[in-house]
C-alpha atoms as a PDB file:
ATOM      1  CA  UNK A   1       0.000   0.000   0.000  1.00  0.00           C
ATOM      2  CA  UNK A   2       1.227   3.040  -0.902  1.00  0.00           C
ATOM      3  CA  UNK A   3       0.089   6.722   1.305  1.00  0.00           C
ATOM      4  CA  UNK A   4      -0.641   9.177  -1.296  1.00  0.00           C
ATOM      5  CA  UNK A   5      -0.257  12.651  -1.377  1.00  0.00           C
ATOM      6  CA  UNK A   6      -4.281  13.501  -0.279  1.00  0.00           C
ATOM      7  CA  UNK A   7      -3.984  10.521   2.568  1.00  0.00           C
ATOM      8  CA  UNK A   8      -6.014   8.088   0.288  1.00  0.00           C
ATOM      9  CA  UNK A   9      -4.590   4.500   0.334  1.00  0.00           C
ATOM     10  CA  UNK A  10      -4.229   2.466  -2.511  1.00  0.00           C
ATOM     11  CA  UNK A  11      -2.969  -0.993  -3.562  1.00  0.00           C
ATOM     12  CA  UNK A  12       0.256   0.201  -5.143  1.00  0.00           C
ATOM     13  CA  UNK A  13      -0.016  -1.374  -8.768  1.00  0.00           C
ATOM     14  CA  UNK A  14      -2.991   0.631  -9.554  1.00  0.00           C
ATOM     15  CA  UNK A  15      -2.156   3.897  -8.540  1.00  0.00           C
ATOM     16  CA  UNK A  16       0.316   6.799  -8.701  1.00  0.00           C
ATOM     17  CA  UNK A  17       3.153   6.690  -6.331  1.00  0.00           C
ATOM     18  CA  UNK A  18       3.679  10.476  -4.143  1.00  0.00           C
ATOM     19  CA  UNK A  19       7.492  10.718  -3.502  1.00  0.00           C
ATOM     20  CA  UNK A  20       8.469  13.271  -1.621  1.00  0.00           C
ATOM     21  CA  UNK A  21      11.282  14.960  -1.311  1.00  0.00           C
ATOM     22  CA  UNK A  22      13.361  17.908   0.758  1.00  0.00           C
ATOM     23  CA  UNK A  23      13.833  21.199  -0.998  1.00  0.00           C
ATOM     24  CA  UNK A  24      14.913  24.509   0.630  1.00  0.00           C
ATOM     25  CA  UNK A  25      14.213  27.665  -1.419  1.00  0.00           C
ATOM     26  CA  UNK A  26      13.989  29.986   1.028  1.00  0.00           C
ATOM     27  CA  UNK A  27      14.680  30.092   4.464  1.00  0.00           C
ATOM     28  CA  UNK A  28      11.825  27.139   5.276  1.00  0.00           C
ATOM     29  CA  UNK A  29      11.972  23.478   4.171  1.00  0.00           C
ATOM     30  CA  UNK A  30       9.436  22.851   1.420  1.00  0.00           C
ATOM     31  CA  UNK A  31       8.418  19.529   0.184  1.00  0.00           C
ATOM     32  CA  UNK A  32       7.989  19.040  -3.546  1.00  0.00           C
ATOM     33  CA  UNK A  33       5.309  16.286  -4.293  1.00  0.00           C
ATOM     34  CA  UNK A  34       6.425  14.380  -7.133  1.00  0.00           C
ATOM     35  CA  UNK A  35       3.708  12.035  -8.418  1.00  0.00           C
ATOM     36  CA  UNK A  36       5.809   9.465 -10.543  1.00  0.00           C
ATOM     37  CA  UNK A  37       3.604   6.354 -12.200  1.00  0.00           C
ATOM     38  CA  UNK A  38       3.724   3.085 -10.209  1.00  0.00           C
ATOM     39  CA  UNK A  39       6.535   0.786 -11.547  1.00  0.00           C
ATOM     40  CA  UNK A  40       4.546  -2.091 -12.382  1.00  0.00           C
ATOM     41  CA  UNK A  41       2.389   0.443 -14.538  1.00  0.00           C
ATOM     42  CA  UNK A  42       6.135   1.954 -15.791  1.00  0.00           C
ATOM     43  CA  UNK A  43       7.393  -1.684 -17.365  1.00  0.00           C
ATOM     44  CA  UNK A  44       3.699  -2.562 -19.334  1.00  0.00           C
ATOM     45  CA  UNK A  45       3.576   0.402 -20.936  1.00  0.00           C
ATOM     46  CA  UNK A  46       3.601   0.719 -24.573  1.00  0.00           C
ATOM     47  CA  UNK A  47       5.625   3.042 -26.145  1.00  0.00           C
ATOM     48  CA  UNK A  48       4.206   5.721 -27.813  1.00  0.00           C
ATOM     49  CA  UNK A  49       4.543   6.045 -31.683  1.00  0.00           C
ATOM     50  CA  UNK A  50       4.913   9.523 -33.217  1.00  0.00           C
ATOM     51  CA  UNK A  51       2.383   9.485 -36.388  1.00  0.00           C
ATOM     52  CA  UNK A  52       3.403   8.516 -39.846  1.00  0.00           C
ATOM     53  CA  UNK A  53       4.466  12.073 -41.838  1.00  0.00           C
ATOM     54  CA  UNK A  54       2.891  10.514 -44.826  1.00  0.00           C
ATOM     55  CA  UNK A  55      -0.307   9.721 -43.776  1.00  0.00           C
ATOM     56  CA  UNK A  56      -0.581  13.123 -41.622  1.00  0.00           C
ATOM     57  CA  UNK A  57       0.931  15.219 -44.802  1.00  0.00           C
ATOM     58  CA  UNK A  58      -2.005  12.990 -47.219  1.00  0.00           C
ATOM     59  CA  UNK A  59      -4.800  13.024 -44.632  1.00  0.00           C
ATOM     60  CA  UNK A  60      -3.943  17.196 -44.574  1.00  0.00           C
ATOM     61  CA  UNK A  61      -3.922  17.891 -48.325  1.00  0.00           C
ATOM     62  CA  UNK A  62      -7.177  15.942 -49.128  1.00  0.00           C
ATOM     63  CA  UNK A  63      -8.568  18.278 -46.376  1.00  0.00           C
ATOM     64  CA  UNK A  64      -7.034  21.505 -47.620  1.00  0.00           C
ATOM     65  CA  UNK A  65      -8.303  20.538 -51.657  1.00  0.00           C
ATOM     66  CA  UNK A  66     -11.609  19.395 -49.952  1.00  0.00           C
ATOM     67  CA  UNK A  67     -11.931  22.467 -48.514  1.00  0.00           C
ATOM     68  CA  UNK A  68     -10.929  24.797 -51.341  1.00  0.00           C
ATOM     69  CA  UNK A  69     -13.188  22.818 -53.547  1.00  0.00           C
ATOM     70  CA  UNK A  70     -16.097  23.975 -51.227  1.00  0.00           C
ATOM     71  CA  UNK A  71     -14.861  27.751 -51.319  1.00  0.00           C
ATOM     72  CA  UNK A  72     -14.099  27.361 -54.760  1.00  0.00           C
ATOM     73  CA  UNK A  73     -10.261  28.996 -55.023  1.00  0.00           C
ATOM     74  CA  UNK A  74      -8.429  29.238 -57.818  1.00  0.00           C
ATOM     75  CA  UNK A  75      -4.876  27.444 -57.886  1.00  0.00           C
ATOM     76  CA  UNK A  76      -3.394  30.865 -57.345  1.00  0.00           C
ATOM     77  CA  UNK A  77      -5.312  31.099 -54.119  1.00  0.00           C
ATOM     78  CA  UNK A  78      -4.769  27.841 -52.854  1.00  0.00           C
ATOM     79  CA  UNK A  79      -1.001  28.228 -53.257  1.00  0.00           C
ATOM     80  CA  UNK A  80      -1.142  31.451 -50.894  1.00  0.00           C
ATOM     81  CA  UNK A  81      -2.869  29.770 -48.603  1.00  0.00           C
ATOM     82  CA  UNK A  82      -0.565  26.700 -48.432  1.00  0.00           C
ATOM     83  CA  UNK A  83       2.330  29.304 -48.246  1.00  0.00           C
ATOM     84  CA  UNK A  84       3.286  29.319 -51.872  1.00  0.00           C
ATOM     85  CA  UNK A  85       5.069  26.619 -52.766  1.00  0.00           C
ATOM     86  CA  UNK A  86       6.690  25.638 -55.273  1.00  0.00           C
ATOM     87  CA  UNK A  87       4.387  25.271 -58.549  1.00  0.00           C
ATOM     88  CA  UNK A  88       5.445  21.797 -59.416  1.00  0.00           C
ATOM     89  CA  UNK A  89       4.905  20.810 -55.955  1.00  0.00           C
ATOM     90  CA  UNK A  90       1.963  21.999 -55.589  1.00  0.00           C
ATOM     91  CA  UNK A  91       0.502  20.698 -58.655  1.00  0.00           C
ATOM     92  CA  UNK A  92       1.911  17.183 -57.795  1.00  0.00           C
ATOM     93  CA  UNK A  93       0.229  17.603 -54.191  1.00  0.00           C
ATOM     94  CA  UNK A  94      -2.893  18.831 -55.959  1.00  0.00           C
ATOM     95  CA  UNK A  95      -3.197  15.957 -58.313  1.00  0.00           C
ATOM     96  CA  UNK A  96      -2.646  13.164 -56.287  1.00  0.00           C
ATOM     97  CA  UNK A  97      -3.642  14.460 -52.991  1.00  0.00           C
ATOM     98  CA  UNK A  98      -0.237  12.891 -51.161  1.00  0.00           C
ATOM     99  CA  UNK A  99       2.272  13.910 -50.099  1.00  0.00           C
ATOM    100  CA  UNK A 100       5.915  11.613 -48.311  1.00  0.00           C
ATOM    101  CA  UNK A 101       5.817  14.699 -45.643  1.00  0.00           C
ATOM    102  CA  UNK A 102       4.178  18.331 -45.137  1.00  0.00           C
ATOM    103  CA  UNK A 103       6.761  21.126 -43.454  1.00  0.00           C
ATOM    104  CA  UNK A 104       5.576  22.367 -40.067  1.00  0.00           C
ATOM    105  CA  UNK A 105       4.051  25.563 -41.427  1.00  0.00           C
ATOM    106  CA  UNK A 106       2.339  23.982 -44.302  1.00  0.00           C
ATOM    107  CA  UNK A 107       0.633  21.574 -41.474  1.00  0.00           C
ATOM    108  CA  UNK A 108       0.059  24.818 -39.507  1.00  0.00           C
ATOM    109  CA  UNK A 109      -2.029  26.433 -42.278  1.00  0.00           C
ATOM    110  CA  UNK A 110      -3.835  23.746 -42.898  1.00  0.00           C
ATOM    111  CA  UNK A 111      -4.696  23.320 -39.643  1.00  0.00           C
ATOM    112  CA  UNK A 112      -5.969  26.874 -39.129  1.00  0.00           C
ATOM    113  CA  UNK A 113      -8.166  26.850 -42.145  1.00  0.00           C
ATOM    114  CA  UNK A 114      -9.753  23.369 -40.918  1.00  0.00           C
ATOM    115  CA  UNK A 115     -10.488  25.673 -37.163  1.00  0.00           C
ATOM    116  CA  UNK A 116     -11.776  28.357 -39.563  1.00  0.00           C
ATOM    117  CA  UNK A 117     -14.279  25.875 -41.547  1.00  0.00           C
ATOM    118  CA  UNK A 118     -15.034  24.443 -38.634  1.00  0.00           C
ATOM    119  CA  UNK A 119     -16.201  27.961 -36.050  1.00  0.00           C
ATOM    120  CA  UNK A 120     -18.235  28.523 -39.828  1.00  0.00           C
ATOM    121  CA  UNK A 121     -20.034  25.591 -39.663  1.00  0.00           C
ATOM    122  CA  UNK A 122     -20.850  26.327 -35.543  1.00  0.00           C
ATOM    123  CA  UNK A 123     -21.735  30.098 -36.138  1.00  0.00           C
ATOM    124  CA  UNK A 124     -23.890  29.987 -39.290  1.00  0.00           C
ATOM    125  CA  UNK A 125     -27.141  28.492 -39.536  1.00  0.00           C
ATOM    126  CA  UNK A 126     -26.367  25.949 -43.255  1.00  0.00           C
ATOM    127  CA  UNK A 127     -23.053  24.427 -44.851  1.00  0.00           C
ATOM    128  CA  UNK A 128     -23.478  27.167 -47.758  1.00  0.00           C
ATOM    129  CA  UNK A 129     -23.756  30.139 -45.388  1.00  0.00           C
ATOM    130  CA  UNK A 130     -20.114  29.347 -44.031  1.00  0.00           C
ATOM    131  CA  UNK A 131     -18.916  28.779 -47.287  1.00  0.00           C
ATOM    132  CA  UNK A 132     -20.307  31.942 -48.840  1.00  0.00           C
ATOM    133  CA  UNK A 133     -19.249  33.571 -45.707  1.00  0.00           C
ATOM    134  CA  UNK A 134     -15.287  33.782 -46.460  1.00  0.00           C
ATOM    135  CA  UNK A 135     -15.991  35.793 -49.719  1.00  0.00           C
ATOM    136  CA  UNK A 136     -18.080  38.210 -48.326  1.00  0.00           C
ATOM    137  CA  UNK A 137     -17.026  41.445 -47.425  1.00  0.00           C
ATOM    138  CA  UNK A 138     -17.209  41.745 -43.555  1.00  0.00           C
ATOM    139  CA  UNK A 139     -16.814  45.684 -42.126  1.00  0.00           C
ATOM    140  CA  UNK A 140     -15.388  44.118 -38.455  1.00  0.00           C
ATOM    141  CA  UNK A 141     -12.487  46.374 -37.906  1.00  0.00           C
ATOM    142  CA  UNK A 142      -9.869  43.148 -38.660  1.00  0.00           C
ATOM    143  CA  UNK A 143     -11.194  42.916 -42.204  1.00  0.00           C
ATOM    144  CA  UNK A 144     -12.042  46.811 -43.120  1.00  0.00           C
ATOM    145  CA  UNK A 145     -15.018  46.107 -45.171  1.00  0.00           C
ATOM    146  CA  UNK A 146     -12.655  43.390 -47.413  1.00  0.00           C
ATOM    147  CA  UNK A 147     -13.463  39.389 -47.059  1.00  0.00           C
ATOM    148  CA  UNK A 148     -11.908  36.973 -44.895  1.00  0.00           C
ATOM    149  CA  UNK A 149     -10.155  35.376 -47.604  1.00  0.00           C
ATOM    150  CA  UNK A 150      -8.926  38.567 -49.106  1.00  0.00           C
ATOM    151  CA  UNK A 151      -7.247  39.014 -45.294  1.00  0.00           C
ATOM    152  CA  UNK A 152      -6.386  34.936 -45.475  1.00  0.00           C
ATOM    153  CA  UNK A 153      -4.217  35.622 -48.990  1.00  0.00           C
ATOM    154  CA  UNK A 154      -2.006  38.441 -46.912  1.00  0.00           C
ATOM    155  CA  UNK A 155       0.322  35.494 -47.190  1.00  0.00           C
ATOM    156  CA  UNK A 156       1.283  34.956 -43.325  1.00  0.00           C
ATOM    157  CA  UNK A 157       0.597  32.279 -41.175  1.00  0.00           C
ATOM    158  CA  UNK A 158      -0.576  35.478 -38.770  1.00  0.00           C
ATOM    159  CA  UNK A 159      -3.334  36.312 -41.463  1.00  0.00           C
ATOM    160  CA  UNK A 160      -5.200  32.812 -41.128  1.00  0.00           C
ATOM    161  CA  UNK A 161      -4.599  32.885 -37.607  1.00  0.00           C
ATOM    162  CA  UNK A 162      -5.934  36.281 -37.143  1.00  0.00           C
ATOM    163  CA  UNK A 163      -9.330  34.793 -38.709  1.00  0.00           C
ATOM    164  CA  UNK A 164      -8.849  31.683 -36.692  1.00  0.00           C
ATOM    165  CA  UNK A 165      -9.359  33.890 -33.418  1.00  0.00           C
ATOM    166  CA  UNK A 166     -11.767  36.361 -34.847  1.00  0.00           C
ATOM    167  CA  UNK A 167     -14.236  33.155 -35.200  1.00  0.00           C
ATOM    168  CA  UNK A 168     -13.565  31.931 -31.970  1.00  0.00           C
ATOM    169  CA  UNK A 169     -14.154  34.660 -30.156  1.00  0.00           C
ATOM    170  CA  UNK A 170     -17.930  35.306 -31.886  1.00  0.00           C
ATOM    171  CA  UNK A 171     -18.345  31.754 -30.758  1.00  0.00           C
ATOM    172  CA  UNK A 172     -17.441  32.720 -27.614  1.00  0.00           C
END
């Protein structure tokens, strides 16, 4: 049995171990409460995989050319929005939809314009309201009477995430 930090008792191979040790910061002894996982728990653990690039770069472009199909952007625009690059790449990734790996910002973007279809599809009342939505012009004082996606094809990363928080915030 093992005394845990809240003076509950437990068998020891189901619960969290409290070690405690000495620590002086100041002038007074403090104890720091270190809640390590019981050992028995430690040694059938399985260890954790990171996720295959290629199916996270694949799974993220069919989204992203799903999603452009719905807003209906031209290859120009979907090129600013995946952070422009290159043309034969992205004609390769729009053709077969795969990709062996997606850089970090690429990922990013896509990510943010999945948060921004999604907080669409919350706030407006039909699937072709939210899609209309990002060409309309909007006079809130981040898009000065221009459309979301005009203020998504800035270019930055900061742009999409600008909208990204705009829409979460008039969720609320």
């Amino acid at each position: 049995m093992v005394r845990y930090l809240f003076g509950i008792t437990r068998p020891k191979q189901y619960e969290w171990l409290a070690i405690t040790k000495p620590c002086k910061t100041t002038k007074w002894d403090y104890n720091i409460n270190i809640l390590s996982y019981g050992i028995n728990e430690m040694s059938s653990m399985q260890p954790q995989t990171q996720p295959d690039p290629q199916r996270v770069a694949s799974a993220a472009l069919q989204a992203f050319f799903n999603l452009s199909q719905r807003w209906e952007l031209t290859a120009t625009q979907e090129r600013v929005l995946l952070g422009d690059p290159p043309t034969s790449t992205f004609f390769r990734w729009k053709a077969s939809k795969h990709a062996s790996r997606l850089g970090r910002d690429t990922l990013d973007r896509v990510s943010y314009l999945l948060g921004i279809h999604k907080a669409l599809n919350i706030l407006l009342p039909s699937a072709t309201a939210a899609d209309q939505w990002v060409k309309k012009p909007n006079e809130a004082p981040l898009f000065g009477g221009h459309s979301a996606l005009e203020r998504m094809l800035g270019g930055s990363v900061a742009d999409l995430a600008d909208v990204r928080r705009y829409l979460d915030a008039q969720r609320g």
